[in-house]
C-alpha atoms as a PDB file:
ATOM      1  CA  UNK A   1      17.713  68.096   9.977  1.00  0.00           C
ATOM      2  CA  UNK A   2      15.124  65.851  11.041  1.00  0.00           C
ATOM      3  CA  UNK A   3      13.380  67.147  14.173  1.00  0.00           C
ATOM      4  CA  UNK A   4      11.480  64.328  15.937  1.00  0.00           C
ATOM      5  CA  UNK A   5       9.427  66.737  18.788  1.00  0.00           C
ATOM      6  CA  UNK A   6       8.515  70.359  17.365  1.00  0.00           C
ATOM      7  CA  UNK A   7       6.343  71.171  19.933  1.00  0.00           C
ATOM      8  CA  UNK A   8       9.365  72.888  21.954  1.00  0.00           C
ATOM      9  CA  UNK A   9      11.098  74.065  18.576  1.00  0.00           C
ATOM     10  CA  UNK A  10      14.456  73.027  20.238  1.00  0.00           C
ATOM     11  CA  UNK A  11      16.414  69.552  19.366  1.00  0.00           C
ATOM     12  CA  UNK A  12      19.989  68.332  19.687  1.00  0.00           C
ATOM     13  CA  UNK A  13      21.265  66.016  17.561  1.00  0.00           C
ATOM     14  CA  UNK A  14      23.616  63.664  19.566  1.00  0.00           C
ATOM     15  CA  UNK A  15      25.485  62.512  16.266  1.00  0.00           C
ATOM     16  CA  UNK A  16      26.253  66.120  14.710  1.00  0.00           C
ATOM     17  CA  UNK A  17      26.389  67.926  18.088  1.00  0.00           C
ATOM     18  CA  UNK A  18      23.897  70.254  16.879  1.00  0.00           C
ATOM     19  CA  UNK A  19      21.813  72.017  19.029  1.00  0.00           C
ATOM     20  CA  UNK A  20      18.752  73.966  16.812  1.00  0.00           C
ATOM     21  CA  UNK A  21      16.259  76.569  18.114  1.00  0.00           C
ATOM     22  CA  UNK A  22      13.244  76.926  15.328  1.00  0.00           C
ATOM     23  CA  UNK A  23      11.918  80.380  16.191  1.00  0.00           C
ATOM     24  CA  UNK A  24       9.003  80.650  13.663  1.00  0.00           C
ATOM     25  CA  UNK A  25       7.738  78.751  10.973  1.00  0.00           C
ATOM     26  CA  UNK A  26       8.446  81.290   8.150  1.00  0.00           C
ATOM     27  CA  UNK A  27      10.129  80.343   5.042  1.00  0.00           C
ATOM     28  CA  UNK A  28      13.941  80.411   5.307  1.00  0.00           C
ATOM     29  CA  UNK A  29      15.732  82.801   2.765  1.00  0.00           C
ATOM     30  CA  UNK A  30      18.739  82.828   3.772  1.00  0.00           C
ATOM     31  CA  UNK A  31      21.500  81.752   6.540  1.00  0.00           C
ATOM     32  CA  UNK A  32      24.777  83.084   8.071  1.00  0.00           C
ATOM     33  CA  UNK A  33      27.312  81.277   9.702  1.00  0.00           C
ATOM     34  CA  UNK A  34      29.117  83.112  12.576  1.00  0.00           C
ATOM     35  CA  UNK A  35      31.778  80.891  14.083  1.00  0.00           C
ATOM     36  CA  UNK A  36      29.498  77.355  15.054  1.00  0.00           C
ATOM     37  CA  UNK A  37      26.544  79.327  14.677  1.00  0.00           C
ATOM     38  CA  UNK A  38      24.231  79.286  11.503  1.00  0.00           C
ATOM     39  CA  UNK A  39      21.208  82.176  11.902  1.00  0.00           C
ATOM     40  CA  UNK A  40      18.732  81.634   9.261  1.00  0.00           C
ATOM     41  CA  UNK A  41      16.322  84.136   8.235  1.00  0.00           C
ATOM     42  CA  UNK A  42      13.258  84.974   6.185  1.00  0.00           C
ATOM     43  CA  UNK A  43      13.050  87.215   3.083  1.00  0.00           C
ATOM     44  CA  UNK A  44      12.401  90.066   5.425  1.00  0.00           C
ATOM     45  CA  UNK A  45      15.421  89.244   7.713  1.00  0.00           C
ATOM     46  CA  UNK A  46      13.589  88.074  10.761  1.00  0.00           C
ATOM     47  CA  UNK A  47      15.488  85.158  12.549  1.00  0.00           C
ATOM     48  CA  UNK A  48      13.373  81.289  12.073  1.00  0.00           C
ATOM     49  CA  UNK A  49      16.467  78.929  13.162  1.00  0.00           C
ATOM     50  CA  UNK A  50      19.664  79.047  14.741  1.00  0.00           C
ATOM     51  CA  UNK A  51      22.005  76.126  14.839  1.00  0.00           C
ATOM     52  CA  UNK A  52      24.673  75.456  17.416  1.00  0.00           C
ATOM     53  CA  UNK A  53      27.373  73.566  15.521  1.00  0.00           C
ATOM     54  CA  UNK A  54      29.464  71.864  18.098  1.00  0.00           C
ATOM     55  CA  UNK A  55      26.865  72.264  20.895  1.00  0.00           C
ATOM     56  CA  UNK A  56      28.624  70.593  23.347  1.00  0.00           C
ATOM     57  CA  UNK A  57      31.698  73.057  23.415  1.00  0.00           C
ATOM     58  CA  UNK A  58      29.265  75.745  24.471  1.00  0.00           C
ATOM     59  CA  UNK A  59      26.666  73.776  26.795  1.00  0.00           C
ATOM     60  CA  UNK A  60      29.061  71.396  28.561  1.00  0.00           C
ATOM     61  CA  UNK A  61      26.126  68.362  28.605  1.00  0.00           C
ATOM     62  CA  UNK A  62      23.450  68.662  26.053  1.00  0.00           C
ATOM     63  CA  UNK A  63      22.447  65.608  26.710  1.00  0.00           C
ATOM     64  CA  UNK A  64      21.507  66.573  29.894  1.00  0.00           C
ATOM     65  CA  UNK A  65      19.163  69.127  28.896  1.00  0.00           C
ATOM     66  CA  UNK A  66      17.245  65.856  27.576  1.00  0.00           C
ATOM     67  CA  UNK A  67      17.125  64.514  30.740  1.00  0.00           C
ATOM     68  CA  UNK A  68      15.737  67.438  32.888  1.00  0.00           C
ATOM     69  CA  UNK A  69      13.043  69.344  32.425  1.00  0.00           C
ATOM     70  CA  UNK A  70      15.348  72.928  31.920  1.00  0.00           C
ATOM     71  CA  UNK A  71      14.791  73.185  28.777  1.00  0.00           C
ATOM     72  CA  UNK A  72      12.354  71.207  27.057  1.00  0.00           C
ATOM     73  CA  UNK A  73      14.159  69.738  24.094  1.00  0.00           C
ATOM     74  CA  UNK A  74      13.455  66.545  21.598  1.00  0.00           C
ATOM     75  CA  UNK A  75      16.536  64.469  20.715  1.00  0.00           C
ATOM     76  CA  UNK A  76      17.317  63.168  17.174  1.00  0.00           C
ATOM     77  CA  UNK A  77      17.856  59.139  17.190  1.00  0.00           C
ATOM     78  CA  UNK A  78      19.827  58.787  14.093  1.00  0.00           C
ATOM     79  CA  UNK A  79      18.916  54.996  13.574  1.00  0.00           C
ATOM     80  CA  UNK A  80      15.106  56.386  13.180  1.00  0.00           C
END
């Protein structure tokens, strides 16, 4: 996934309704899925990324959090 702003470390991607939180900038080891949630860790287990698969079932507008300044969070064009 593509993230177009990574100054906030959060993105949704309107096409894949997935909403991703990058926590650090450590290398990813490893991931578990839990439901529509992917958790993706380091060698040392520490969390760097969680996905939201299906975003909006749990956030009823995610585009709206791109709209408003709630949550500051970069939106994936998929025709860039």
């Amino acid at each position: 996934m593509e993230k177009e702003h990574k100054e906030s470390g959060v993105t949704y991607d309107l096409e894949s309704d997935v909403l991703a939180w990058e926590i650090s900038d450590k290398p990813i080891a490893y991931a578990k899925e839990v439901g529509t949630l992917i958790m993706h860790f380091t060698s040392g287990h520490a969390p760097v990324l969680i996905e939201v698969l299906e975003a909006s079932k749990l956030v009823p507008n995610p585009e709206k959090l791109l709209k408003e300044d709630v949550f500051p969070v970069a939106r994936i064009d998929p025709a860039a």
